[in-house]
C-alpha atoms as a PDB file:
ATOM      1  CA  UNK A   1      27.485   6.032  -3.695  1.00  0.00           C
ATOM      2  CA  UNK A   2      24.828   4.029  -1.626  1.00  0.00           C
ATOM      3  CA  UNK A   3      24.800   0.561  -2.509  1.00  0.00           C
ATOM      4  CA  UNK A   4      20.746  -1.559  -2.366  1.00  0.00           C
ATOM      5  CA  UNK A   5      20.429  -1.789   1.061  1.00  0.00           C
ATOM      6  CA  UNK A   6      21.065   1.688   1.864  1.00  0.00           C
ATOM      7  CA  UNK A   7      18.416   2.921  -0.802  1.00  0.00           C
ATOM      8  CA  UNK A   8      15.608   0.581   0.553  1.00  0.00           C
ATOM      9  CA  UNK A   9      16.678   1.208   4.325  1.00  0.00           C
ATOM     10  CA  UNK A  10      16.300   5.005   3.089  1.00  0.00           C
ATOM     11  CA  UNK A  11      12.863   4.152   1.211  1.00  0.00           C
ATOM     12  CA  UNK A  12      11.359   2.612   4.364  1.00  0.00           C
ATOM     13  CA  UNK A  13      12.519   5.962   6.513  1.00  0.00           C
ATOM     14  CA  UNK A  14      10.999   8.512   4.316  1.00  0.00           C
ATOM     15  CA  UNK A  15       7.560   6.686   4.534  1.00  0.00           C
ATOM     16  CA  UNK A  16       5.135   8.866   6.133  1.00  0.00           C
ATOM     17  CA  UNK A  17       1.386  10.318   6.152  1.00  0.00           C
ATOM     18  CA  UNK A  18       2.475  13.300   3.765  1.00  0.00           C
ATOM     19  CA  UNK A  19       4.029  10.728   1.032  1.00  0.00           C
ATOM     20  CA  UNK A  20       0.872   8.220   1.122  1.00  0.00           C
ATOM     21  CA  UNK A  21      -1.465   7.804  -1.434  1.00  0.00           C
ATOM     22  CA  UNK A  22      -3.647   6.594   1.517  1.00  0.00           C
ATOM     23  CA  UNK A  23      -3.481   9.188   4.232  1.00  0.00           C
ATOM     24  CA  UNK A  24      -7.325   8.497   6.066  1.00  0.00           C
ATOM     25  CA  UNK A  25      -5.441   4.691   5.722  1.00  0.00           C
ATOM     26  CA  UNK A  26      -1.447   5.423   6.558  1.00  0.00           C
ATOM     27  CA  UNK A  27      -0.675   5.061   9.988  1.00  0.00           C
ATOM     28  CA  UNK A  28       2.289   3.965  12.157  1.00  0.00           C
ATOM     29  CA  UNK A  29       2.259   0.457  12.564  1.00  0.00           C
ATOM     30  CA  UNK A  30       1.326   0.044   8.483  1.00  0.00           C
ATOM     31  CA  UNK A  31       3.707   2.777   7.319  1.00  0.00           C
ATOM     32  CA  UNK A  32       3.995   0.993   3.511  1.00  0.00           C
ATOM     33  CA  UNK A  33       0.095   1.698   3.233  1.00  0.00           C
ATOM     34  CA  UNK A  34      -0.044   3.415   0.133  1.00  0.00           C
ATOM     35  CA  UNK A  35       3.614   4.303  -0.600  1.00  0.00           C
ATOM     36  CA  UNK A  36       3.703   1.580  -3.522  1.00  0.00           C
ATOM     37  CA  UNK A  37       3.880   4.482  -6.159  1.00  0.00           C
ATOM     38  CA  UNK A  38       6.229   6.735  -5.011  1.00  0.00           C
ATOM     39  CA  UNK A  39       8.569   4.120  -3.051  1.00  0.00           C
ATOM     40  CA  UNK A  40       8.923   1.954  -6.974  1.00  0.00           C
ATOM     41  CA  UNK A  41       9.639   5.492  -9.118  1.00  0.00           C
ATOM     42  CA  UNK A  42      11.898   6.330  -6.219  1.00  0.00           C
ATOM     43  CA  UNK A  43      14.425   2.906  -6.041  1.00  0.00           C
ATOM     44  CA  UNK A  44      13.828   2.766  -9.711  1.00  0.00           C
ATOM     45  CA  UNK A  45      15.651   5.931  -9.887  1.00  0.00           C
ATOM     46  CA  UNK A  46      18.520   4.471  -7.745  1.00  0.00           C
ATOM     47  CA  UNK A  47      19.187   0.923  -8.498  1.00  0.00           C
ATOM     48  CA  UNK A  48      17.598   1.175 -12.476  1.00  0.00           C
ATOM     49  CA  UNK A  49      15.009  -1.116 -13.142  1.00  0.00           C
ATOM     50  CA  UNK A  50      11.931  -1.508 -14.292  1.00  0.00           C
ATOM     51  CA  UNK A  51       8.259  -0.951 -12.379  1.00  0.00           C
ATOM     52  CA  UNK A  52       6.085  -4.106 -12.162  1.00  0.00           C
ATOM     53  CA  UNK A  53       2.342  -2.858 -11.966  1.00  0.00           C
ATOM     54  CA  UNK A  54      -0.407  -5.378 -10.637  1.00  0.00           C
ATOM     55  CA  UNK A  55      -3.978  -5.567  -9.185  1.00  0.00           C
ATOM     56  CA  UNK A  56      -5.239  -6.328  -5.419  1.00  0.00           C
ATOM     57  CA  UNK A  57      -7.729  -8.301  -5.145  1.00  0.00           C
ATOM     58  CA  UNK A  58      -9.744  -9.959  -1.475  1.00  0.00           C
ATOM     59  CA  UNK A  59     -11.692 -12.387  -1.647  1.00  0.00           C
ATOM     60  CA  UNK A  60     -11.879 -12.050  -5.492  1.00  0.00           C
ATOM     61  CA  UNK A  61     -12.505  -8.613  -5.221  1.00  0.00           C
ATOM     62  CA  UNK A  62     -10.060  -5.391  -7.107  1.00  0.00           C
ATOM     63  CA  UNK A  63      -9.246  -3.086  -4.416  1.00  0.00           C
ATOM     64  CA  UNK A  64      -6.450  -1.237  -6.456  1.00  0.00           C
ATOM     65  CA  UNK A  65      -3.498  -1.118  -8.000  1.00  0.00           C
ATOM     66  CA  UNK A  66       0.326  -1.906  -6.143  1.00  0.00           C
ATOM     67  CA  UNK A  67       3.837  -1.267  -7.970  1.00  0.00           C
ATOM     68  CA  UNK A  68       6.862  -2.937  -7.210  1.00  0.00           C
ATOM     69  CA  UNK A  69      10.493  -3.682  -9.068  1.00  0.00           C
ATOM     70  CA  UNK A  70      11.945  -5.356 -11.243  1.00  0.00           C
ATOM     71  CA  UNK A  71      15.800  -5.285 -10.989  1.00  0.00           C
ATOM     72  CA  UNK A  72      18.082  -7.711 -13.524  1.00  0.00           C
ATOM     73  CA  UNK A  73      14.965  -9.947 -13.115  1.00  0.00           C
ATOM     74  CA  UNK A  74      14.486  -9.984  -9.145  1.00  0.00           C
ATOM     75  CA  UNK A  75      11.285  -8.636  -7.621  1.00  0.00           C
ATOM     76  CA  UNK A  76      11.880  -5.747  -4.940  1.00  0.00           C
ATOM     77  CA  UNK A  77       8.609  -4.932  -3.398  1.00  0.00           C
ATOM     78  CA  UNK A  78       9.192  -2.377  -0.211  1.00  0.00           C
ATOM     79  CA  UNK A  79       6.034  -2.022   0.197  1.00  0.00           C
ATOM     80  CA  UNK A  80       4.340  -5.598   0.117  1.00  0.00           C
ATOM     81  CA  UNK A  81       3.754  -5.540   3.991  1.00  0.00           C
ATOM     82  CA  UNK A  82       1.168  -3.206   3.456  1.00  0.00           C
ATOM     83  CA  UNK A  83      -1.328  -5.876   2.344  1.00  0.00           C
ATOM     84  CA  UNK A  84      -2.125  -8.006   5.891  1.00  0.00           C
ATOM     85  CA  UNK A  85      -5.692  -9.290   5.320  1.00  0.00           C
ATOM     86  CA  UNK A  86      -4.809 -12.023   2.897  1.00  0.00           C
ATOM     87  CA  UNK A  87      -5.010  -9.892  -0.355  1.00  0.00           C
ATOM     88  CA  UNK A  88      -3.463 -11.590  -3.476  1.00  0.00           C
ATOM     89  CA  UNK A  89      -1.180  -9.486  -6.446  1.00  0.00           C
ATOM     90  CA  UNK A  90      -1.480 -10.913  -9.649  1.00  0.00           C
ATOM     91  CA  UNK A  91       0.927  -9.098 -11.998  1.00  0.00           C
ATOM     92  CA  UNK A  92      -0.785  -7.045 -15.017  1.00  0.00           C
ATOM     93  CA  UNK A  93       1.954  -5.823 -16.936  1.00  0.00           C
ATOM     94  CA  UNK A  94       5.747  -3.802 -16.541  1.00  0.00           C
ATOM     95  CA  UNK A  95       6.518  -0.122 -17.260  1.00  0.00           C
ATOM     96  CA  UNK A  96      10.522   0.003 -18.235  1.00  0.00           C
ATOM     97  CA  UNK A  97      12.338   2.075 -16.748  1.00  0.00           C
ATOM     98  CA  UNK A  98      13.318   4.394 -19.303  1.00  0.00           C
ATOM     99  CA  UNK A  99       9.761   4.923 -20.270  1.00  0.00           C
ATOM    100  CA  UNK A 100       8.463   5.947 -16.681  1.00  0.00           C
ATOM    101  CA  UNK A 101      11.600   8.104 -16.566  1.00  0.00           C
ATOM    102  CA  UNK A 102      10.183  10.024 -19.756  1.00  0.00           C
ATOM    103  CA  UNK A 103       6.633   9.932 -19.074  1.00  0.00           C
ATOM    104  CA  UNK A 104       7.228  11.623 -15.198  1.00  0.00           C
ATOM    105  CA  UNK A 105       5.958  15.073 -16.317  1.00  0.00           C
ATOM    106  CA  UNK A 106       2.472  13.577 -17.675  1.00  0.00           C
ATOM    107  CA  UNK A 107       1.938  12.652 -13.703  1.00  0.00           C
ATOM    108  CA  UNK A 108      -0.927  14.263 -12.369  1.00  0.00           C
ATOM    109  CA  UNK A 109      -0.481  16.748  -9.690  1.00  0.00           C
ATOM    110  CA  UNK A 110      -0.944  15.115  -6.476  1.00  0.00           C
ATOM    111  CA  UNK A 111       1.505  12.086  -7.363  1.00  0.00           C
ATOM    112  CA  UNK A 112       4.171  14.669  -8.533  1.00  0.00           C
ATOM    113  CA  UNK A 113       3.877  16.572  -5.200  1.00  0.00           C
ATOM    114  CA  UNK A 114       4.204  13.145  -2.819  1.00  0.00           C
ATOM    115  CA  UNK A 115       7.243  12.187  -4.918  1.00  0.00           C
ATOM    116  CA  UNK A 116       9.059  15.583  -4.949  1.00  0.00           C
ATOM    117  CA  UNK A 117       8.339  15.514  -1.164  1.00  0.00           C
ATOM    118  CA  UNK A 118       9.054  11.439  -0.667  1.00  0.00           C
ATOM    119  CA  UNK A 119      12.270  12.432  -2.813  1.00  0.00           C
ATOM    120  CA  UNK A 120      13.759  14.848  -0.721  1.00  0.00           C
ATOM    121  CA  UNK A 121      12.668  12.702   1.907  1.00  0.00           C
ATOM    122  CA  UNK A 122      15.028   9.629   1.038  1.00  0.00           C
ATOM    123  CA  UNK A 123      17.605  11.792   0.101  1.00  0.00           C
ATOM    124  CA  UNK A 124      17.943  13.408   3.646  1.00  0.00           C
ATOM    125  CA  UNK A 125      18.067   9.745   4.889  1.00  0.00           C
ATOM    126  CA  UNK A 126      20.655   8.569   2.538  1.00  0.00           C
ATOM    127  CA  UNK A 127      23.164  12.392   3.167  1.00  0.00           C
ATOM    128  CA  UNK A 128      23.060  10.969   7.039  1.00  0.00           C
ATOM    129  CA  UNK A 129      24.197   7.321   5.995  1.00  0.00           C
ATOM    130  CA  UNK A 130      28.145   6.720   5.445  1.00  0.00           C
ATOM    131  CA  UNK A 131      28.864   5.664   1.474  1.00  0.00           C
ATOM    132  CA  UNK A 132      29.054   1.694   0.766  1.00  0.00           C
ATOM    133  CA  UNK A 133      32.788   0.914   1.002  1.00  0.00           C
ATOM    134  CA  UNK A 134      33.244   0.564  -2.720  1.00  0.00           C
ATOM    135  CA  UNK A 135      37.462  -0.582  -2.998  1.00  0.00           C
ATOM    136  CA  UNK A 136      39.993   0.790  -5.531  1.00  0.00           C
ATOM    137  CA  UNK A 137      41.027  -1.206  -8.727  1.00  0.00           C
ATOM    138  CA  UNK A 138      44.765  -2.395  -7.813  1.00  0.00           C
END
């Protein structure tokens, strides 16, 4: 079993132009541009949770959408580094887990393929990364 750090260290490896919802925007040295969706279902799936949705907006303007998590009440947002031009979140609402978990085959196509791909992806990363130490009972 991976323990947190492993999953987001994983997360942050699998990020790449293929997995983007932004791919004209994705590049190297902003690899959390548009990974928001699939990089929330994804840890939600490993460390529970529930998805945090919210709305970008510069200079009062929407832009889009971001996700993030909500774990035991902590924020986890992987992908907040993304935003570099003084954008602001405001928070519009949270999916629970167990819903998104049941609602994954109304996802439209294109999200389904990224996180089938982003998936496989993190799981690659994790099968090369040693197990947390987790100790016996005594």
């Amino acid at each position: 079993m991976h323990d947190r750090y492993d999953v987001m260290v994983a997360i942050q490896a699998a990020w790449s132009s293929a997995t983007t919802e932004s791919p004209d925007a994705w590049s190297a040295s902003n690899p959390a541009k548009g990974q928001c969706d699939v990089s929330s279902l994804v840890a939600m799936e490993h460390l529970g949770g529930d998805i945090v949705q919210g709305e970008v907006h510069l200079n009062g303007d929407f832009q889009e959408y971001h996700y993030w998590n909500r774990i035991n009440g902590v924020d986890l947002d992987l992908t907040r580094s993304q935003f570099r031009r003084g954008e602001v979140i405001t928070e519009t609402g949270v999916l629970a887990g167990e819903t998104v978990l049941r609602r994954q085959g109304q996802m439209r196509a294109e999200l389904r393929d990224r996180l089938t791909l982003f998936r496989e992806s993190v799981a690659e990363h994790l099968a090369t990364m040693a197990p947390a130490f987790v100790p016996l009972a005594a």
